[in-house]
Structures are given as structure tokens and as C-alpha cells.
N, C-alpha and C. Protein backbone atom coordinates (compact mmCIF):
# COMPACT_ATOMS: atom_id res chain seq x y z
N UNK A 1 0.85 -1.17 0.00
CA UNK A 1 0.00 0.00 0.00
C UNK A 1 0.89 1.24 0.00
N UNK A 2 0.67 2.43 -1.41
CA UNK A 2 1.51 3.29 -0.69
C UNK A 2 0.58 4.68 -0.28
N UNK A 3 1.10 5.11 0.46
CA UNK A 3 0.68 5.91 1.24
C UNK A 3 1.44 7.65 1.22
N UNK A 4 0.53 8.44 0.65
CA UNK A 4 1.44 9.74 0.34
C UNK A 4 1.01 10.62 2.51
N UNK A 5 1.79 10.89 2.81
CA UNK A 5 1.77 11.96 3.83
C UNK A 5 1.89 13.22 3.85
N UNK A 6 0.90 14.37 3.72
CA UNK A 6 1.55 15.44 3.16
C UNK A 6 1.22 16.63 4.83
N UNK A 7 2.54 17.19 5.10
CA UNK A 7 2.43 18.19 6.26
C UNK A 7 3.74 18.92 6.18
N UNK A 8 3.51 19.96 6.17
CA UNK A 8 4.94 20.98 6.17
C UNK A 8 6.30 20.98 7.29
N UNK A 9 5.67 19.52 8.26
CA UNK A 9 6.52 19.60 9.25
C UNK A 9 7.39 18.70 8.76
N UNK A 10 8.76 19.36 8.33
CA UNK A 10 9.66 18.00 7.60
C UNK A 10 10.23 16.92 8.97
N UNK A 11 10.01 17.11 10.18
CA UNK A 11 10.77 16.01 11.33
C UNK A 11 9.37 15.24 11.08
N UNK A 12 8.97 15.16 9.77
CA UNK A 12 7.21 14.26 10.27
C UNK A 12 7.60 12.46 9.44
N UNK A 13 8.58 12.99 8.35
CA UNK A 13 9.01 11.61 7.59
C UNK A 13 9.96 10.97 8.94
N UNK A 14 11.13 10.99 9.45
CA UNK A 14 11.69 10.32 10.40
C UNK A 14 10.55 9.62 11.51
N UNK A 15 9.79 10.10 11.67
CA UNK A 15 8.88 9.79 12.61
C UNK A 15 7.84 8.48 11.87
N UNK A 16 7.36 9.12 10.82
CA UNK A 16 7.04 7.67 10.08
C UNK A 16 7.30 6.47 9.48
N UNK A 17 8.86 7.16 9.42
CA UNK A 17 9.18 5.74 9.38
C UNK A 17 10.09 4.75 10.15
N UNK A 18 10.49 5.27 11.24
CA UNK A 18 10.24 4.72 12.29
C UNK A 18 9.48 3.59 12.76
N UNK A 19 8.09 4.73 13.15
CA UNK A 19 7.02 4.07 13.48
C UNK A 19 6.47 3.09 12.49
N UNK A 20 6.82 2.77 11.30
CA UNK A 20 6.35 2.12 10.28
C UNK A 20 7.68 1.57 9.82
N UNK A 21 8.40 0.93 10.47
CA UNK A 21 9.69 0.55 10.29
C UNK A 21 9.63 -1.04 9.93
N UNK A 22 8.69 -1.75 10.51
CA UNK A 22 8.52 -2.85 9.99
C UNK A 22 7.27 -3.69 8.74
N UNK A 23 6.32 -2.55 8.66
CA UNK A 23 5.65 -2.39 7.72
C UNK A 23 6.44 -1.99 6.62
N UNK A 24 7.55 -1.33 6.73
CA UNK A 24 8.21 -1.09 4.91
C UNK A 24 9.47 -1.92 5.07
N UNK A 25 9.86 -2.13 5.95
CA UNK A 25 10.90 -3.57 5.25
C UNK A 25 9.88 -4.55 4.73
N UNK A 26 8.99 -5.08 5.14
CA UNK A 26 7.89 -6.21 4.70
C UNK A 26 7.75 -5.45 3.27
N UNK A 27 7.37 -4.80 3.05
CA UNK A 27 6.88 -4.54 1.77
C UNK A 27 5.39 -4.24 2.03
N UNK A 28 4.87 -4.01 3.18
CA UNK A 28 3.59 -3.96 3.15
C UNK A 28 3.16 -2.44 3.21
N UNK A 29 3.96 -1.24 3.12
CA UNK A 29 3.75 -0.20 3.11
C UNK A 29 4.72 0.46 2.57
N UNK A 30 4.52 1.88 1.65
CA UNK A 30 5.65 2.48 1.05
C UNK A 30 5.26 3.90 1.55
N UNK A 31 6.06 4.80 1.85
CA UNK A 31 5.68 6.42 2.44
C UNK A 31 5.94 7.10 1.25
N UNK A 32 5.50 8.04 0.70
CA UNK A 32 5.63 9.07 0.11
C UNK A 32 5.71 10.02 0.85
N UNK A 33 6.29 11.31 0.52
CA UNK A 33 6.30 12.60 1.62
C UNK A 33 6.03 13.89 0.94
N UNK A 34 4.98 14.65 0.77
CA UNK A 34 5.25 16.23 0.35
C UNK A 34 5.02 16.93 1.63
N UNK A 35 5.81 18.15 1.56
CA UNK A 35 5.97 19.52 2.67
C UNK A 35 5.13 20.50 2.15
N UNK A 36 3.92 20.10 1.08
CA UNK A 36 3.19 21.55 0.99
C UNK A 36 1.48 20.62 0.29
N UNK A 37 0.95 21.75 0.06
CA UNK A 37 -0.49 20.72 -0.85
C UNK A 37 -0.18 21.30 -2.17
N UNK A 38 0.62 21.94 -2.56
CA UNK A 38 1.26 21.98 -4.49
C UNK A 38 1.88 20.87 -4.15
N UNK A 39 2.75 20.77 -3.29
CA UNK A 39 3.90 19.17 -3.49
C UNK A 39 3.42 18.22 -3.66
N UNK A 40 2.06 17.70 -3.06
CA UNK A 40 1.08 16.63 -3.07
C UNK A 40 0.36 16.89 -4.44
N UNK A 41 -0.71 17.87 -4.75
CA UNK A 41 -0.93 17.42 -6.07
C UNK A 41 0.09 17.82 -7.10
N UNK A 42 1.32 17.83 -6.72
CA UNK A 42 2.41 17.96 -8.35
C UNK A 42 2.95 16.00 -8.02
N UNK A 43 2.65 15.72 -6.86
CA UNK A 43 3.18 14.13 -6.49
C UNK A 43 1.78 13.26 -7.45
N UNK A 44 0.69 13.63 -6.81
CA UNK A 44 -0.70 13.09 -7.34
C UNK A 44 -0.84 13.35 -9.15
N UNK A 45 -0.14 14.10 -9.71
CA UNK A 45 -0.21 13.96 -10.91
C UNK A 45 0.21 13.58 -11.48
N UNK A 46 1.67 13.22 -11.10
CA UNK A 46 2.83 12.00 -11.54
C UNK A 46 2.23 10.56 -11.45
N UNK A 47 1.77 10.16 -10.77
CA UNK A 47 1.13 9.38 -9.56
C UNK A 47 -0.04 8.63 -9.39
N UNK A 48 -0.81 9.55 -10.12
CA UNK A 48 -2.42 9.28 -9.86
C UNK A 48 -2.94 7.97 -9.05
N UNK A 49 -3.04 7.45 -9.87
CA UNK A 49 -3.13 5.97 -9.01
C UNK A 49 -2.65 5.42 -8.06
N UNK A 50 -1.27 5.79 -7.44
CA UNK A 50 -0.14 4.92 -6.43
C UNK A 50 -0.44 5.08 -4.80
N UNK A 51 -1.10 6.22 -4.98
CA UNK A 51 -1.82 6.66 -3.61
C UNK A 51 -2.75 6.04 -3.08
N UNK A 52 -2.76 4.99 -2.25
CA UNK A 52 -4.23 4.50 -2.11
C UNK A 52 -4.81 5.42 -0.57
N UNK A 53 -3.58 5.81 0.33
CA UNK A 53 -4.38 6.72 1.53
C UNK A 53 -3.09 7.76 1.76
N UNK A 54 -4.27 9.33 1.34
CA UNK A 54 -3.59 9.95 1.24
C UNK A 54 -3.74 10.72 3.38
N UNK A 55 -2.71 10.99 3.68
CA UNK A 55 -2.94 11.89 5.15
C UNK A 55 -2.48 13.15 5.16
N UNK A 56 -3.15 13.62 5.38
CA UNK A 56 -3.26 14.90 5.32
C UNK A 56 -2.72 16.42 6.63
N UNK A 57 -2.55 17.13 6.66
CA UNK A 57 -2.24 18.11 7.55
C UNK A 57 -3.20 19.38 7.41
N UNK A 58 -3.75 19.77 8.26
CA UNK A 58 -4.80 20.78 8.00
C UNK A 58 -4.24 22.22 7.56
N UNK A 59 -3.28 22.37 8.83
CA UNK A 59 -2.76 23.79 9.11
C UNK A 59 -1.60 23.78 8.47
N UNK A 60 -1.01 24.31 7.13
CA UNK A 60 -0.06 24.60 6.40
C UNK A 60 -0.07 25.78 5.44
N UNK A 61 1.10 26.37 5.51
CA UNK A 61 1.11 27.59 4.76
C UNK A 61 0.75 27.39 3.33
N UNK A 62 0.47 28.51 2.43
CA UNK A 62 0.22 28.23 1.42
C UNK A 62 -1.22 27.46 0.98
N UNK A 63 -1.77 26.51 -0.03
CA UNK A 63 -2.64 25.61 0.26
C UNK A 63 -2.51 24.57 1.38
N UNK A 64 -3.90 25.12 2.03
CA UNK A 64 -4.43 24.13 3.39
C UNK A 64 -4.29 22.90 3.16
N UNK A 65 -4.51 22.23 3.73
CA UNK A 65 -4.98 20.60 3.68
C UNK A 65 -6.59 20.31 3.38
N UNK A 66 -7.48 21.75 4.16
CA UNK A 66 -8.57 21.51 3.38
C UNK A 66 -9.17 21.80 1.95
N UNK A 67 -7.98 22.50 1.64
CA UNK A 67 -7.77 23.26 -0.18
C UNK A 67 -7.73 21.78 -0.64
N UNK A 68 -6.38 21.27 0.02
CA UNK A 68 -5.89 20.53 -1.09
C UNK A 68 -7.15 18.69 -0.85
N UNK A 69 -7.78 19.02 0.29
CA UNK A 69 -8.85 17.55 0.35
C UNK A 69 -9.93 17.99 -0.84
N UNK A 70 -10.19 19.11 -1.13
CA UNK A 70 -11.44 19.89 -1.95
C UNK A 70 -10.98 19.41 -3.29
N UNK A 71 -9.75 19.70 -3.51
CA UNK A 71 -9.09 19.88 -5.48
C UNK A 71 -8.78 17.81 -5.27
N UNK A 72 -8.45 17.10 -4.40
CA UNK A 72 -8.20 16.18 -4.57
C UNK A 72 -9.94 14.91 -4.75
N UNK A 73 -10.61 15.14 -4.00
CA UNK A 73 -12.07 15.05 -3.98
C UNK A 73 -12.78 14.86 -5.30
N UNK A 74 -11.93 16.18 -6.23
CA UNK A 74 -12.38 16.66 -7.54
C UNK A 74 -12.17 16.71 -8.08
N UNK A 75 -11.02 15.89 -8.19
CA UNK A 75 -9.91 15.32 -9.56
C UNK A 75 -9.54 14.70 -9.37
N UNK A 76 -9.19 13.68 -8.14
CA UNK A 76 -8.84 12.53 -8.39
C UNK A 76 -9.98 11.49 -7.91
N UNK A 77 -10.71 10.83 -8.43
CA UNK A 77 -12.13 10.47 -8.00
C UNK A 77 -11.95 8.50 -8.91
N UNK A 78 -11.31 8.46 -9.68
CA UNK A 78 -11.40 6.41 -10.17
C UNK A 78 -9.96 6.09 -9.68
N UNK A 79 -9.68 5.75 -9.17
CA UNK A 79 -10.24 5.39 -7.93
C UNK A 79 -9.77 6.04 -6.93
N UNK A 80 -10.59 6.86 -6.22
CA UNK A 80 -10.87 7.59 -5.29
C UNK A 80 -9.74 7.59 -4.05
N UNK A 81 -8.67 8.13 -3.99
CA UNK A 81 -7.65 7.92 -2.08
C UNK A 81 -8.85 8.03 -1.44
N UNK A 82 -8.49 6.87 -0.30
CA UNK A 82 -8.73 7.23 1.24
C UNK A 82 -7.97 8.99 1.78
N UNK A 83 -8.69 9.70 2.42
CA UNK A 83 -8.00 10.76 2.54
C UNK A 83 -8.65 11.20 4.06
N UNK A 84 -7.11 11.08 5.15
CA UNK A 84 -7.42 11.32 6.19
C UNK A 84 -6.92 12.27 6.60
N UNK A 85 -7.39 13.33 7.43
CA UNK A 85 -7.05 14.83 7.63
C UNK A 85 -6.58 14.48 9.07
N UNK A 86 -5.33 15.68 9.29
CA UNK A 86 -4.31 15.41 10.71
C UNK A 86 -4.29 16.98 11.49
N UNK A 87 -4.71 17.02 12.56
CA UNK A 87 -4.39 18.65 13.01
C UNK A 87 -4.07 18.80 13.97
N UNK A 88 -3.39 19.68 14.56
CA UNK A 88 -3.36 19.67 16.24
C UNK A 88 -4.09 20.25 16.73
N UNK A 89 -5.18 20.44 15.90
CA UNK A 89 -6.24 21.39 16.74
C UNK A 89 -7.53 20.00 16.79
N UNK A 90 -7.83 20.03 17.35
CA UNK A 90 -9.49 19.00 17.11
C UNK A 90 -10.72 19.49 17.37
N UNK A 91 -10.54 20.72 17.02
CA UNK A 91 -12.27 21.32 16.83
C UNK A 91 -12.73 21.74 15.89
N UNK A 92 -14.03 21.51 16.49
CA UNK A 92 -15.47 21.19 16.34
C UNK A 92 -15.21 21.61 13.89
N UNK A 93 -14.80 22.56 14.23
CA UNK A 93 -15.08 23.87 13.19
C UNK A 93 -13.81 22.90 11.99
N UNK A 94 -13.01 22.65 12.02
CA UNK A 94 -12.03 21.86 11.29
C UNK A 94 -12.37 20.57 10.83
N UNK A 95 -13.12 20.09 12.02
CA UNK A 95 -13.58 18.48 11.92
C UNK A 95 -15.19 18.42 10.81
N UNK A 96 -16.00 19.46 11.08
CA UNK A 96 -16.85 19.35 9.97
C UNK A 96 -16.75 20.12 8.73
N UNK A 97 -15.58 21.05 8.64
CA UNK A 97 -15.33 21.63 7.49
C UNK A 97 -14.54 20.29 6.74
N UNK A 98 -13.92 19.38 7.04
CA UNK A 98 -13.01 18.56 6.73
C UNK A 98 -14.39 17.37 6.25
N UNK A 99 -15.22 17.04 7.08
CA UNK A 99 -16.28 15.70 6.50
C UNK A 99 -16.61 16.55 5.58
N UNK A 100 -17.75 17.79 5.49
CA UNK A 100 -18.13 18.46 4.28
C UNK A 100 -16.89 18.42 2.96
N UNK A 101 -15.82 18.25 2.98
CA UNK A 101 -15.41 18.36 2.16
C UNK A 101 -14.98 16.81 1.34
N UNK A 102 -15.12 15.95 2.08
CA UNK A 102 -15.42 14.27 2.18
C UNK A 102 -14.38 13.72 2.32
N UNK A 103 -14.00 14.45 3.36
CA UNK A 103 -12.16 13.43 4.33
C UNK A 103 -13.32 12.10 4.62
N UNK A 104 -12.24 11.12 4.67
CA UNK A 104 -12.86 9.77 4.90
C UNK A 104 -13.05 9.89 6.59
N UNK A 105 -11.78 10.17 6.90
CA UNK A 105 -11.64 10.10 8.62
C UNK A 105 -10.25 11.51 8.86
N UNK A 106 -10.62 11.58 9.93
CA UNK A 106 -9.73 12.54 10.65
C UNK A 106 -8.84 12.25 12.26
N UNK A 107 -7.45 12.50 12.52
CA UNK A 107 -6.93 12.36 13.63
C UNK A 107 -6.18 13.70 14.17
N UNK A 108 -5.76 13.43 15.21
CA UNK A 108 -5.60 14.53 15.66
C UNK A 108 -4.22 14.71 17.03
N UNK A 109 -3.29 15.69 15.87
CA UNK A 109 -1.54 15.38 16.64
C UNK A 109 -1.86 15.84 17.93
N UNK A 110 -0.70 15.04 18.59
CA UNK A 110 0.22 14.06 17.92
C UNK A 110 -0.39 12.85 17.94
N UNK A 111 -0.14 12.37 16.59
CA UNK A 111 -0.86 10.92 16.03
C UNK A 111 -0.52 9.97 16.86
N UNK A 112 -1.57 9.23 17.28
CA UNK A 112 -1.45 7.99 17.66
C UNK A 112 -1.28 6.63 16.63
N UNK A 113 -0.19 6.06 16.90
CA UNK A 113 -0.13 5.53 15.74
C UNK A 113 -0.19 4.16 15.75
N UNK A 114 -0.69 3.49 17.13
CA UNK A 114 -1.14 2.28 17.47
C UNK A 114 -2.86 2.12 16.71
N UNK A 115 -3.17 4.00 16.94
CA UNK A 115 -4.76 3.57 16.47
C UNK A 115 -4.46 3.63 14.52
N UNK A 116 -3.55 4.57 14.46
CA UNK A 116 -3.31 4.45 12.88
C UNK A 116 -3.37 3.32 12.13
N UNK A 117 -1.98 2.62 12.60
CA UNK A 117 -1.93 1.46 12.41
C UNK A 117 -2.99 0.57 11.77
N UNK A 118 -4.16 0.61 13.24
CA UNK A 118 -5.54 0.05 13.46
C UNK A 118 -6.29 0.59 12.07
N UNK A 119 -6.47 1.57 12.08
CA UNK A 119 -7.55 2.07 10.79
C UNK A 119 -6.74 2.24 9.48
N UNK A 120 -5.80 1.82 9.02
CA UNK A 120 -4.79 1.71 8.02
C UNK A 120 -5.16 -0.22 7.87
N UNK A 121 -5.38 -0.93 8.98
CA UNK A 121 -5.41 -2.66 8.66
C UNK A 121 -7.07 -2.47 7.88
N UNK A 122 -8.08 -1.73 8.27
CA UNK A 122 -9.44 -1.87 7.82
C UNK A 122 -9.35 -1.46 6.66
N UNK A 123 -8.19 -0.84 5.71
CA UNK A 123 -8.21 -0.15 4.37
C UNK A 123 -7.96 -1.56 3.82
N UNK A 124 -6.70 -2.87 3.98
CA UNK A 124 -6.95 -3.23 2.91
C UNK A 124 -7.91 -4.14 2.32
């Protein structure tokens, strides 16, 4: 499964893969990384297809994460990413601007990544 991560915090790839350290020796997971939502859809257009769950970061300069869940929603649609939105904020106002815009699911830093994990096994 590969999996694009997109958040402007670049200490966010060491951390994933890490935590996903034995999921990508297996071969059962590959990380992609963009630091912006142009980096993600200039990755998603190379790409289209390779993404099966895209995660997202809300709060980033430039295009949001909810910009870039809106333009991804609406152009990339056969077959559709899983697209889960990440914030350190968890309110109310983020969390339904994010379903309205049709995030599959949403978490909220710092990620737990025992539950990640968990809702990453129900994707395949």
C-alpha cells in the first residue's frame, strides 16, 4: 500500500518511518512525503493511481490541507484515495469543514499511531 503523507513539518518523515519501520521492510507499506499541498498534487499527478491513503495536515502555509482535500475530492475520483485529515487542533469547526469536504476520517496530533496502524489494517 503506498501511502502519500503530506504536512509541512519536515521532522514528520523520520517519525514515520520509524514508526512504520517494519511495515516497509515487509513490503507492506511504502511512504511518500510532500511539505506543501502543491507538493502533493504535483506528487498526485505523476502518480495518480499509487496513492491509495492519502494523510493529510490541515494547518499549512500556502494551500491548506482543506484546499488541497477539496481539489483532490475533484480530480482525483477512479479510484478515489482514502484521505485522512491530521491537526493539532481538534475542533469542532475543522472536523466538519473537513467531513463536508469528504475526508474519509480525521486524527488529531500528535498521532497515535497504534490507532493508525488500526484504521490503516481496515483499508486493505
Amino acid at each position: 500500500m503506498k501511502i502519500l503523507v503530506v504536512d509541512d513539518e519536515k521532522d514528520i518523515q523520520p517519525l514515520f518511518e520509524q514508526r512504520f519501520r517494519r511495515e516497509i521492510r515487509n513490503g507492506e507499506m511504502k511512504f511518500e512525503f510532500a511539505y506543501s499541498g502543491e507538493e502533493a498534487l504535483k506528487y498526485l499527478n505523476g502518480n495518480q493511481h499509487e496513492a491509495v491513503l492519502i494523510l493529510s495536515d490541515i494547518n499549512m502555509p500556502g494551500m491548506t490541507g482543506l484546499e488541497l482535500l477539496d481539489r483532490i475530492k475533484k480530480i482525483y475520483n477512479e479510484p478515489p484515495p482514502f484521505v485522512m485529515m491530521i491537526t493539532a487542533y481538534g475542533d469542532e469547526e475543522n472536523y466538519k469543514r473537513a467531513m463536508e469536504l469528504g475526508a474519509d476520517d480525521f486524527l488529531t496530533k500528535p498521532v497515535d499511531f497504534t490507532e493508525l496502524k488500526e484504521k490503516i489494517k481496515t483499508l486493505h
